[in-house]
Protein backbone atom coordinates (compact mmCIF):
# COMPACT_ATOMS: atom_id res chain seq x y z
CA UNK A 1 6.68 11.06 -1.79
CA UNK A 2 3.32 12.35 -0.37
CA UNK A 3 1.33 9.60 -1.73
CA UNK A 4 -0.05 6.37 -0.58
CA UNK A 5 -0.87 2.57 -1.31
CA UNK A 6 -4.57 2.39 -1.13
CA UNK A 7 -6.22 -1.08 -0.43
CA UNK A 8 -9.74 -1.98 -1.42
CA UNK A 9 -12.08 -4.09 -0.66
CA UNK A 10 -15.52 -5.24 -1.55
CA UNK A 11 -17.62 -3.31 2.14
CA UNK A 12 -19.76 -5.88 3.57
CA UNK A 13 -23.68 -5.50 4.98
CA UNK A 14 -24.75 -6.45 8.33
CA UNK A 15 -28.42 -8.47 7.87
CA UNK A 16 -28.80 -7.61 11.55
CA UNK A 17 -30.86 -4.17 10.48
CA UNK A 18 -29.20 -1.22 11.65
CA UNK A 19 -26.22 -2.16 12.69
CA UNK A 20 -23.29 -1.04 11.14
CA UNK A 21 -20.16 -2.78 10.03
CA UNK A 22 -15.89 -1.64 10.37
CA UNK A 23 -13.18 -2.82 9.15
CA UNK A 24 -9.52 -3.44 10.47
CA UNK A 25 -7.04 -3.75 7.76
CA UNK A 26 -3.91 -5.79 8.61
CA UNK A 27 -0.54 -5.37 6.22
CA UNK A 28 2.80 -6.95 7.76
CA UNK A 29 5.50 -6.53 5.69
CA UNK A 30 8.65 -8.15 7.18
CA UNK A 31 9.25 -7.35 10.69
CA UNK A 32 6.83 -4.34 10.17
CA UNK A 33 2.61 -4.60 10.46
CA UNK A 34 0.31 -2.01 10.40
CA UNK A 35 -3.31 -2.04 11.88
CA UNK A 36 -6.27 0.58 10.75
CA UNK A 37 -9.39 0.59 11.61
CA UNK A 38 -12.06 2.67 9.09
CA UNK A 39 -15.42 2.52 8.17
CA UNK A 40 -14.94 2.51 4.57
CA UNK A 41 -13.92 -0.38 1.91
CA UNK A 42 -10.48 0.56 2.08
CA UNK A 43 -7.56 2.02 3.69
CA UNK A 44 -4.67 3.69 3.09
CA UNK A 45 -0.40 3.20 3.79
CA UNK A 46 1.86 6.23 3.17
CA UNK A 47 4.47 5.25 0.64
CA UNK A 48 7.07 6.42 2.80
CA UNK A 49 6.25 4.11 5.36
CA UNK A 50 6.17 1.37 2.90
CA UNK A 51 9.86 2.90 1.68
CA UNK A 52 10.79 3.08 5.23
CA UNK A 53 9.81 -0.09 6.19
CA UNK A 54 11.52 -1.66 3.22
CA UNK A 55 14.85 -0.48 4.24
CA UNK A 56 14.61 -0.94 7.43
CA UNK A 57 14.38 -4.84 6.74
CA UNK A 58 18.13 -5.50 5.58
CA UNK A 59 18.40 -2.59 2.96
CA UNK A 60 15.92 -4.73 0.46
CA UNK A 61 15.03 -3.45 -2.85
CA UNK A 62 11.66 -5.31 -2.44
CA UNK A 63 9.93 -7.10 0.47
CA UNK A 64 6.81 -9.73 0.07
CA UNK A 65 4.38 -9.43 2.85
CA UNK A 66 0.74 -10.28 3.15
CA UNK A 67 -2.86 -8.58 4.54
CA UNK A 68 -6.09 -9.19 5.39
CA UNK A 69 -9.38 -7.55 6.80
CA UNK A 70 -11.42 -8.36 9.42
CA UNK A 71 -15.06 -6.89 9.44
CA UNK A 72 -16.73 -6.36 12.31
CA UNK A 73 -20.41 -5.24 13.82
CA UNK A 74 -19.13 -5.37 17.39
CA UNK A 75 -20.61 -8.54 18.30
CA UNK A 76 -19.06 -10.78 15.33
CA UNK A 77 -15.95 -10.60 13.56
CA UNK A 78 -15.21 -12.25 10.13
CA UNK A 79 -11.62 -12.54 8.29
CA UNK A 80 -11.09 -12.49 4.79
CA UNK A 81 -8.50 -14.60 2.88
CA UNK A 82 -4.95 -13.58 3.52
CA UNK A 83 -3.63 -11.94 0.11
CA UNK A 84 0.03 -11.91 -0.54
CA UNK A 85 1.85 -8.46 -1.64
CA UNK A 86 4.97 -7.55 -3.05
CA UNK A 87 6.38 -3.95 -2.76
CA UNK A 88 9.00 -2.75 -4.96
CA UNK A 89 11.02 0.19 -3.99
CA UNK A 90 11.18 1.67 -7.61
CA UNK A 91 7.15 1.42 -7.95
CA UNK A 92 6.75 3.65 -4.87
CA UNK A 93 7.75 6.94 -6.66
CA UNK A 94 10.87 7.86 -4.27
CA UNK A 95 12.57 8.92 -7.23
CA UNK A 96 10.28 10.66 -9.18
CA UNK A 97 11.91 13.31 -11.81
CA UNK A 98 15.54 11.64 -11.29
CA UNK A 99 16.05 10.66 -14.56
CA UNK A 100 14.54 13.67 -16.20
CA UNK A 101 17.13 16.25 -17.75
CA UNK A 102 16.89 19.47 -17.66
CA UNK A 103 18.05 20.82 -20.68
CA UNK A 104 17.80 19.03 -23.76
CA UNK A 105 20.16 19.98 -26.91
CA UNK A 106 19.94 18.48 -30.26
CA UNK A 107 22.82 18.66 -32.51
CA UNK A 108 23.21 18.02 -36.42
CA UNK A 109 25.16 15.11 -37.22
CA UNK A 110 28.47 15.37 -38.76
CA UNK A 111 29.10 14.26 -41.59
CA UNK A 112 25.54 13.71 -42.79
């Protein structure tokens, strides 16, 4: 499970010329929240911290959380909308290949 959720966002221009903007992306997921900063119009949670967090919140099989970002030019600071998010444990890929045999046999059938 070496992948990750990646949130995007539309990036956002500063009309003070030359100044640049960042970004802090908030996700809280139950009793969990997660804070990164980045320069770019997204960011990125590894899945097994999603998993972990998930299961670490009364065993759940899926948890409903919300995030937001915050863009900054270090003098101002605007929040978007709060979006709501719900993580499933199955769409995560902790499992992937489980339910894939490995051998396959095919057999006639009697009495056809």
């Amino acid at each position: 499970m070496d992948q990750a959720s990646v949130f995007a966002w539309q990036p956002s221009s500063d009309p003070d010329a030359g100044q640049s903007v960042s970004y802090i992306f908030e996700l809280v997921l139950g009793s969990v929240t997660w804070e990164i900063g980045t320069t770019a119009g997204n960011a990125s949670v590894p899945n097994q911290e999603l998993y972990d967090a998930i299961f670490n919140d009364q065993a759940q099989v899926e948890i409903t959380g919300e995030w937001l970002v915050r863009a900054t030019d270090g003098i101002d600071t605007v929040a978007s909308a709060t979006r709501a998010i719900t993580v499933n444990v199955e769409a995560l890929g902790t499992d992937q290949g489980a339910d894939v045999p490995d051998v396959y046999a095919l057999h006639q059938n009697y009495p056809n």
